[in-house]
N, C-alpha and C. Protein backbone atom coordinates (compact mmCIF):
# COMPACT_ATOMS: atom_id res chain seq x y z
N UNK A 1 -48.01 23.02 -14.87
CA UNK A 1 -47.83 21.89 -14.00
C UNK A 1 -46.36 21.81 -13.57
N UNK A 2 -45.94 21.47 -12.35
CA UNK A 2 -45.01 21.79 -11.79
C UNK A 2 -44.55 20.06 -11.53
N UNK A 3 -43.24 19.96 -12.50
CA UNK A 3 -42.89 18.08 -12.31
C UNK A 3 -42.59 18.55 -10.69
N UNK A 4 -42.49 17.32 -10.09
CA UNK A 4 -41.63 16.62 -8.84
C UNK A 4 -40.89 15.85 -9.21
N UNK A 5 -39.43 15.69 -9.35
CA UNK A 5 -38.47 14.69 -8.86
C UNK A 5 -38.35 13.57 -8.03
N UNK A 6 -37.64 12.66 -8.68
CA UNK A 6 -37.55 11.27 -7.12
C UNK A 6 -36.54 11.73 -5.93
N UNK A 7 -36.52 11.33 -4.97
CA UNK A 7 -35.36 11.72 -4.63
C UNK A 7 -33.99 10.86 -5.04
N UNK A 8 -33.26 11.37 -5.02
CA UNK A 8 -31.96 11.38 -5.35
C UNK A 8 -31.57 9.68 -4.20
N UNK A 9 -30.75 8.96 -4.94
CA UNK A 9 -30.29 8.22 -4.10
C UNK A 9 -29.30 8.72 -3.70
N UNK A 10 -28.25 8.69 -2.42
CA UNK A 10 -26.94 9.44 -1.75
C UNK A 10 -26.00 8.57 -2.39
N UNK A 11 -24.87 9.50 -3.00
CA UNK A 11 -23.80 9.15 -3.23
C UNK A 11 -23.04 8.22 -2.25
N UNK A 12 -22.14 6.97 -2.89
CA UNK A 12 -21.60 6.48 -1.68
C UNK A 12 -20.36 6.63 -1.78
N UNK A 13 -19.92 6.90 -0.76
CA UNK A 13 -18.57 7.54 0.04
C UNK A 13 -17.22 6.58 -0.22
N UNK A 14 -16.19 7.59 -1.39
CA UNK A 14 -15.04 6.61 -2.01
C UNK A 14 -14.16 5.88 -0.11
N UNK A 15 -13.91 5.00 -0.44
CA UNK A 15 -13.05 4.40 0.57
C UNK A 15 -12.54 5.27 1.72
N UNK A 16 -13.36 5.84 2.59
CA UNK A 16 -13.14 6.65 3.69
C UNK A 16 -12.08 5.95 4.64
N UNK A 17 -12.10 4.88 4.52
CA UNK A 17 -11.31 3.99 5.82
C UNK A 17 -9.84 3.85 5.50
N UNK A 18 -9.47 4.50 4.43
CA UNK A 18 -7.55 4.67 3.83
C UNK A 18 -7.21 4.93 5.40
N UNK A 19 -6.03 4.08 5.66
CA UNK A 19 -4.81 4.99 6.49
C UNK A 19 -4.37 5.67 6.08
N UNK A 20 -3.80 6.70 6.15
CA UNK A 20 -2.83 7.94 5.44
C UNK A 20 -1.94 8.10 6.17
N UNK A 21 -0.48 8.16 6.18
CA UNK A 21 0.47 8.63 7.14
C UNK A 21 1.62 9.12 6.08
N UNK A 22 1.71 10.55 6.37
CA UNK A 22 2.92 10.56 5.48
C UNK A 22 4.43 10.38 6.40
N UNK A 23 4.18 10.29 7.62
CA UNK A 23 5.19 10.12 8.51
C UNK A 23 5.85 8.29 8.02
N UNK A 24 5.07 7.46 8.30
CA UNK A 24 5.05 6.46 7.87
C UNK A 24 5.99 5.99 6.61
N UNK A 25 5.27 7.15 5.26
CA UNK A 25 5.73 7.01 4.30
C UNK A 25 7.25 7.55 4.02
N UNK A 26 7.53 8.87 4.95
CA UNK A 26 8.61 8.60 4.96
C UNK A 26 9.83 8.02 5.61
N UNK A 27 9.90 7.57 6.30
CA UNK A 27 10.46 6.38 7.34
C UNK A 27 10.37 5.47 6.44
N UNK A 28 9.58 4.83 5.48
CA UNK A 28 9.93 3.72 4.56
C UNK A 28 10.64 4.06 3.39
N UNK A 29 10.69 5.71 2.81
CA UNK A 29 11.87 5.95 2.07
C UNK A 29 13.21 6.34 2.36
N UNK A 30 13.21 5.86 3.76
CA UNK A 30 15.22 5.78 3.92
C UNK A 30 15.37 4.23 4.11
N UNK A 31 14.84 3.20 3.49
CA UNK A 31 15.22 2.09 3.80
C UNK A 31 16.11 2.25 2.27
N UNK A 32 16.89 0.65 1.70
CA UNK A 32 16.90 0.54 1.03
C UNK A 32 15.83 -0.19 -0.11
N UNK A 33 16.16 -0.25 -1.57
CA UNK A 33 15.26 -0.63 -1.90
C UNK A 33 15.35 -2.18 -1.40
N UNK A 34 14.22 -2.30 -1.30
CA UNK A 34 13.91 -4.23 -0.69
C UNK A 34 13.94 -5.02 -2.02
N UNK A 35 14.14 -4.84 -3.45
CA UNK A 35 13.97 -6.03 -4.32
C UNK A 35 15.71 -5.90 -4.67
N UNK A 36 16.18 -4.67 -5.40
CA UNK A 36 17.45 -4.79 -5.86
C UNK A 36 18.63 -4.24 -4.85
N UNK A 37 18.38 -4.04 -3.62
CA UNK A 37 19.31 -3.04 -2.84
C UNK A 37 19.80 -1.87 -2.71
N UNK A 38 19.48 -1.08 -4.01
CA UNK A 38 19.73 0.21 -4.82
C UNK A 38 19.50 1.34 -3.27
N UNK A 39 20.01 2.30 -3.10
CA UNK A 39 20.16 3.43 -1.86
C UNK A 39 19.35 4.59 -3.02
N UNK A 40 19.32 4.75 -3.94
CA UNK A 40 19.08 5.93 -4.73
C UNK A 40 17.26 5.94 -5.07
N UNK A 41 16.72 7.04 -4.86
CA UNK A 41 15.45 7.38 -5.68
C UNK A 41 14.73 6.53 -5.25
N UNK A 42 14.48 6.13 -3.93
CA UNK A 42 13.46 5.58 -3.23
C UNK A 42 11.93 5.92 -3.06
N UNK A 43 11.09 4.71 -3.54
CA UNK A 43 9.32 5.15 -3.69
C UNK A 43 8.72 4.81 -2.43
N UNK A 44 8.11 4.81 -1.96
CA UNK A 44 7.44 4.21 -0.85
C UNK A 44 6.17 3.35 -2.11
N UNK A 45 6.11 2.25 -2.07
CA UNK A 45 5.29 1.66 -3.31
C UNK A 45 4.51 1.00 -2.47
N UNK A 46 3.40 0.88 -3.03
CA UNK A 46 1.56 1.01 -2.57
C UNK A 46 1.64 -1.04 -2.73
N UNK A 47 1.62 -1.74 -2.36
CA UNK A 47 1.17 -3.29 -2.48
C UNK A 47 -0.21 -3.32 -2.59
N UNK A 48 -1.25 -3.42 -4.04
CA UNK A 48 -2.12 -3.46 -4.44
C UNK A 48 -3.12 -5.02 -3.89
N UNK A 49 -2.29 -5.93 -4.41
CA UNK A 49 -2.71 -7.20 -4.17
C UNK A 49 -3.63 -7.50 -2.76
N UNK A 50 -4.94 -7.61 -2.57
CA UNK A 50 -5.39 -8.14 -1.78
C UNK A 50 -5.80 -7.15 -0.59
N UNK A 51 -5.46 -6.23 -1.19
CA UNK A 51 -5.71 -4.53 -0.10
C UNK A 51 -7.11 -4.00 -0.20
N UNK A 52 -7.94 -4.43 -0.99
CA UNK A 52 -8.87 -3.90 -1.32
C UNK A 52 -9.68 -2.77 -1.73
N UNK A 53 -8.86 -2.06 -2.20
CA UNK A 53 -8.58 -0.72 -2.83
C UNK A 53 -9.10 -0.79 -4.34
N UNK A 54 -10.11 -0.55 -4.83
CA UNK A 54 -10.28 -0.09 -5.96
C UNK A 54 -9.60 0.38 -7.03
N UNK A 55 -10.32 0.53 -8.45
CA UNK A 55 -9.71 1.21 -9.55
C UNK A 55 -9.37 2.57 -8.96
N UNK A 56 -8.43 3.39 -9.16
CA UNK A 56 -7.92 4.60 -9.35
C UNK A 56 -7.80 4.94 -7.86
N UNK A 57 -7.27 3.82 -6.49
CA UNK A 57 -7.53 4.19 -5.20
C UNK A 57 -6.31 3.53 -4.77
N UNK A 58 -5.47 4.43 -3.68
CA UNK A 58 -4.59 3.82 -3.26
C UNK A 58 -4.63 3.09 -1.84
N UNK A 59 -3.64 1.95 -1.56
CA UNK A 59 -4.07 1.25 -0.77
C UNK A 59 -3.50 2.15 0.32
N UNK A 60 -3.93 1.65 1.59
CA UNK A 60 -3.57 2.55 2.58
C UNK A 60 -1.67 2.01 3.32
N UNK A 61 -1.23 2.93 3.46
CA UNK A 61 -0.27 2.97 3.56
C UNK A 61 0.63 2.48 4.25
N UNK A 62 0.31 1.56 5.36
CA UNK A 62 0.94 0.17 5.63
C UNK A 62 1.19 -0.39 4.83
N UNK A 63 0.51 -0.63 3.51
CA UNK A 63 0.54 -1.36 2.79
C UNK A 63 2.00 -1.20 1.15
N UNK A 64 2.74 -0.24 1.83
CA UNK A 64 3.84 0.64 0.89
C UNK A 64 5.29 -0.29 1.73
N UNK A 65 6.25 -0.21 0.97
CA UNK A 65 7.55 -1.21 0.79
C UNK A 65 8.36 0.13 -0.01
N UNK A 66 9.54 -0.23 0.37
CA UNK A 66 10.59 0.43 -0.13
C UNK A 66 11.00 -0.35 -1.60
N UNK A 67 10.68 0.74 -2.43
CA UNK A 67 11.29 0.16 -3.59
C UNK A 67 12.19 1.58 -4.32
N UNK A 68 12.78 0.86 -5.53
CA UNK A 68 13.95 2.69 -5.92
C UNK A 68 12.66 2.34 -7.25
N UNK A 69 13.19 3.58 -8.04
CA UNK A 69 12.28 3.78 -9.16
C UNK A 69 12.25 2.93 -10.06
N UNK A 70 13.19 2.78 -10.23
CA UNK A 70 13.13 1.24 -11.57
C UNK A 70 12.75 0.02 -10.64
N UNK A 71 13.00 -0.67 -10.35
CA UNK A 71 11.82 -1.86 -9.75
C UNK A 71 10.86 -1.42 -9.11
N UNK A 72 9.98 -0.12 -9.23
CA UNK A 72 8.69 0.32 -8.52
C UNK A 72 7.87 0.52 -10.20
N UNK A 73 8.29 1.49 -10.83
CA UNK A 73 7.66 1.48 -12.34
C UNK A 73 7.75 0.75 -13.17
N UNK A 74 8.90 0.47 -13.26
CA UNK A 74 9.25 -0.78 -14.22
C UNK A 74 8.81 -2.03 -13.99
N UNK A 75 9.49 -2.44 -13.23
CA UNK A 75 9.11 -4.11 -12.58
C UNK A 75 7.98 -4.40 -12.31
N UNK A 76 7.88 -3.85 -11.03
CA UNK A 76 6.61 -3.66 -10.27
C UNK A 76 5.35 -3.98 -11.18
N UNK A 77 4.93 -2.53 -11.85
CA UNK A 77 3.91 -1.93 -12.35
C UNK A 77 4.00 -3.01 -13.82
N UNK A 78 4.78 -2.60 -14.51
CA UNK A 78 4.91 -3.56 -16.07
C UNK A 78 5.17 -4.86 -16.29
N UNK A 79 5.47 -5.46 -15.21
CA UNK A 79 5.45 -6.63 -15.33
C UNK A 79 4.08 -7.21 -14.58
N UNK A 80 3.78 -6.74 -13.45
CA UNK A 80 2.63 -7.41 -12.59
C UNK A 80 2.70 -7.39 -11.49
N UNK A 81 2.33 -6.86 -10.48
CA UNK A 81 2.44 -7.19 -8.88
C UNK A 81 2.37 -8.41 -8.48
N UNK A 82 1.64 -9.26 -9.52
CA UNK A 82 1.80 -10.99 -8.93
C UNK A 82 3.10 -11.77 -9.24
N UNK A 83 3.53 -11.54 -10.53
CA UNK A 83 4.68 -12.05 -10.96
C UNK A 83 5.87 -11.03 -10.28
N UNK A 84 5.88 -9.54 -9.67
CA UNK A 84 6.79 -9.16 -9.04
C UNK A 84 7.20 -9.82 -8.13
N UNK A 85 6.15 -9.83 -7.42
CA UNK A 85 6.03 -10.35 -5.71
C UNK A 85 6.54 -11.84 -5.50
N UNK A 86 6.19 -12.22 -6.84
CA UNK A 86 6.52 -14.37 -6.75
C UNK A 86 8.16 -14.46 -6.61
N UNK A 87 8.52 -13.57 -7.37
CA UNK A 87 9.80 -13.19 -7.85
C UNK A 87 10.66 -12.58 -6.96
N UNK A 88 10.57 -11.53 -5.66
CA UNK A 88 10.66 -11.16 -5.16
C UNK A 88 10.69 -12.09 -4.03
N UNK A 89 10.17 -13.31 -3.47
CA UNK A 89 10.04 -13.95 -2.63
C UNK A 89 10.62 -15.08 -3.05
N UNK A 90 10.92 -15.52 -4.14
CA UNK A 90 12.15 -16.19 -4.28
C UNK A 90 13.21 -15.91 -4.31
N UNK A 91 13.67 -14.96 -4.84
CA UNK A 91 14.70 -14.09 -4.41
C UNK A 91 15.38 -13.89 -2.73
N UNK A 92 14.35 -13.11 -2.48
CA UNK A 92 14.40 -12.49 -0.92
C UNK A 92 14.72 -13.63 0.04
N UNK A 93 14.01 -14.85 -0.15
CA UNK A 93 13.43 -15.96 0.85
C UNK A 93 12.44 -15.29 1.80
N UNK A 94 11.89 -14.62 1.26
CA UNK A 94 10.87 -13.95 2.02
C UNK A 94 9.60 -13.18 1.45
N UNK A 95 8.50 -13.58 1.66
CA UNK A 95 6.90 -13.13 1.13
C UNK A 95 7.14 -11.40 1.40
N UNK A 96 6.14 -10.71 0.24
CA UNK A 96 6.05 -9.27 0.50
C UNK A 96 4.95 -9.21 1.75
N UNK A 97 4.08 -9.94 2.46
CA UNK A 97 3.39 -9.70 3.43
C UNK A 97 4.26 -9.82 4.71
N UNK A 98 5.28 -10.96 4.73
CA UNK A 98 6.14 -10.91 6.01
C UNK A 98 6.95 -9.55 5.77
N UNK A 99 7.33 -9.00 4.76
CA UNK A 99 7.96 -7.47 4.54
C UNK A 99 7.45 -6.77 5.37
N UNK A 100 6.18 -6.66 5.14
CA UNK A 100 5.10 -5.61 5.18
C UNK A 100 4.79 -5.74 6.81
N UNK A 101 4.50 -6.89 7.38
CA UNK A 101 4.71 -7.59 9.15
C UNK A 101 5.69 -6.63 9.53
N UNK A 102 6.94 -6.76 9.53
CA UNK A 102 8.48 -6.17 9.96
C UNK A 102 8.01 -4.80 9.67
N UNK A 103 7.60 -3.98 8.71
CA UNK A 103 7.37 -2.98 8.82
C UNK A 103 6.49 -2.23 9.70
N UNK A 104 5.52 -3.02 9.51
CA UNK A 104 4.69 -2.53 10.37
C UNK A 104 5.14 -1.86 11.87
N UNK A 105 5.69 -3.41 12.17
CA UNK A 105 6.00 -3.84 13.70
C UNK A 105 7.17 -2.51 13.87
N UNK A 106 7.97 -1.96 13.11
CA UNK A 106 9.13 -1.28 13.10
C UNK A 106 8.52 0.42 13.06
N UNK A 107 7.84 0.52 12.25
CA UNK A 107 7.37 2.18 11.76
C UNK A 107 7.34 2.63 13.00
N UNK A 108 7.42 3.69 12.94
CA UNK A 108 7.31 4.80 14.10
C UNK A 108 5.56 5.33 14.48
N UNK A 109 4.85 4.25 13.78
CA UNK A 109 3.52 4.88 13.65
C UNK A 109 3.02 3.07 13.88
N UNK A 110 3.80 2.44 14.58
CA UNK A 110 3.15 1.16 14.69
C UNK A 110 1.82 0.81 15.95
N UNK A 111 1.98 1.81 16.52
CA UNK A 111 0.68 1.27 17.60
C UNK A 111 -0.83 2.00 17.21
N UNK A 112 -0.44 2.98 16.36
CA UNK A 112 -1.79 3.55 15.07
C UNK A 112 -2.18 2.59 14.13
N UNK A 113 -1.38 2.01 13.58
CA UNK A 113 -1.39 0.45 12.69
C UNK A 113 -1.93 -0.18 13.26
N UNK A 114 -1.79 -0.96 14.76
CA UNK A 114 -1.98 -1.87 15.08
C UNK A 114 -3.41 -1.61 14.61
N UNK A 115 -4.06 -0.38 15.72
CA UNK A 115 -5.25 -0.18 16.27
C UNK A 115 -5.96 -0.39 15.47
N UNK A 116 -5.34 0.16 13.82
CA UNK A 116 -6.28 0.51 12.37
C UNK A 116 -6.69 -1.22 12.14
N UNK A 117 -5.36 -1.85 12.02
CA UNK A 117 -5.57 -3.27 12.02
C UNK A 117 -6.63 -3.75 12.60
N UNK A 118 -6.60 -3.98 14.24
CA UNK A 118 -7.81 -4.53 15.27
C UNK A 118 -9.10 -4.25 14.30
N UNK A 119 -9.45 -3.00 14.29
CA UNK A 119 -10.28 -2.26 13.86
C UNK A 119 -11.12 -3.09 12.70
N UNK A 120 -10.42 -3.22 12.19
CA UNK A 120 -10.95 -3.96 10.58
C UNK A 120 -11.11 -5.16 10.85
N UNK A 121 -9.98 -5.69 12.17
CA UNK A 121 -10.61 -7.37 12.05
C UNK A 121 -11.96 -7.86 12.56
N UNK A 122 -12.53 -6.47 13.11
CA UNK A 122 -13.64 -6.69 14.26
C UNK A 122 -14.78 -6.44 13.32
């Protein structure tokens, strides 16, 4: 007797809709860092919060800020992106999403942004 199988349900497809730009990404590592001012060992760092990016998935890349290595691993990451960011905007006088606005508006890849933007709001 010969079993038959069910069929298979289809795998579903990890977050296809990432922006990716490494152009992007680098144009945000000649800024300085935006929390301590530091010029040295600049990350382009991923803003998790509210991006909708999954466990083990990075957010898409508008969504990256100039940070140097110690306030990107350290701070950042070990302390909390919520308590960074609170911290960071008291500091700054300025929210990491208005950051992230100015960047946008500035990148050399801003009318691909926009579009990606529209895109998602629709």
């Amino acid at each position: 007797m010969n079993a038959i199988l069910p069929q298979r349900k289809p795998k579903k497809v990890k977050r296809e809709s990432r922006w990716h730009s490494p152009k992007h990404l680098r144009w945000i590592r000649e800024f300085a860092c935006c929390n301590c001012g530091s010029m040295d060992n600049i990350e382009a760092a991923h803003v998790r919060m509210r991006s909708g990016a999954g466990m083990g998935q990075i957010p898409d890349d508008f969504l990256a800020v100039p940070l140097c290595h110690q306030c990107h691993r350290y701070d950042q990451h070990q302390h909390g992106e919520e308590t960074f960011w609170r911290r960071y905007a008291a500091d700054q006088k300025q929210t990491v999403w208005a950051l992230l606005d100015m960047l946008a508006i500035k990148s050399p890849e801003a009318a691909d942004i926009r579009r990606v933007k529209k895109e998602r709001e629709a």
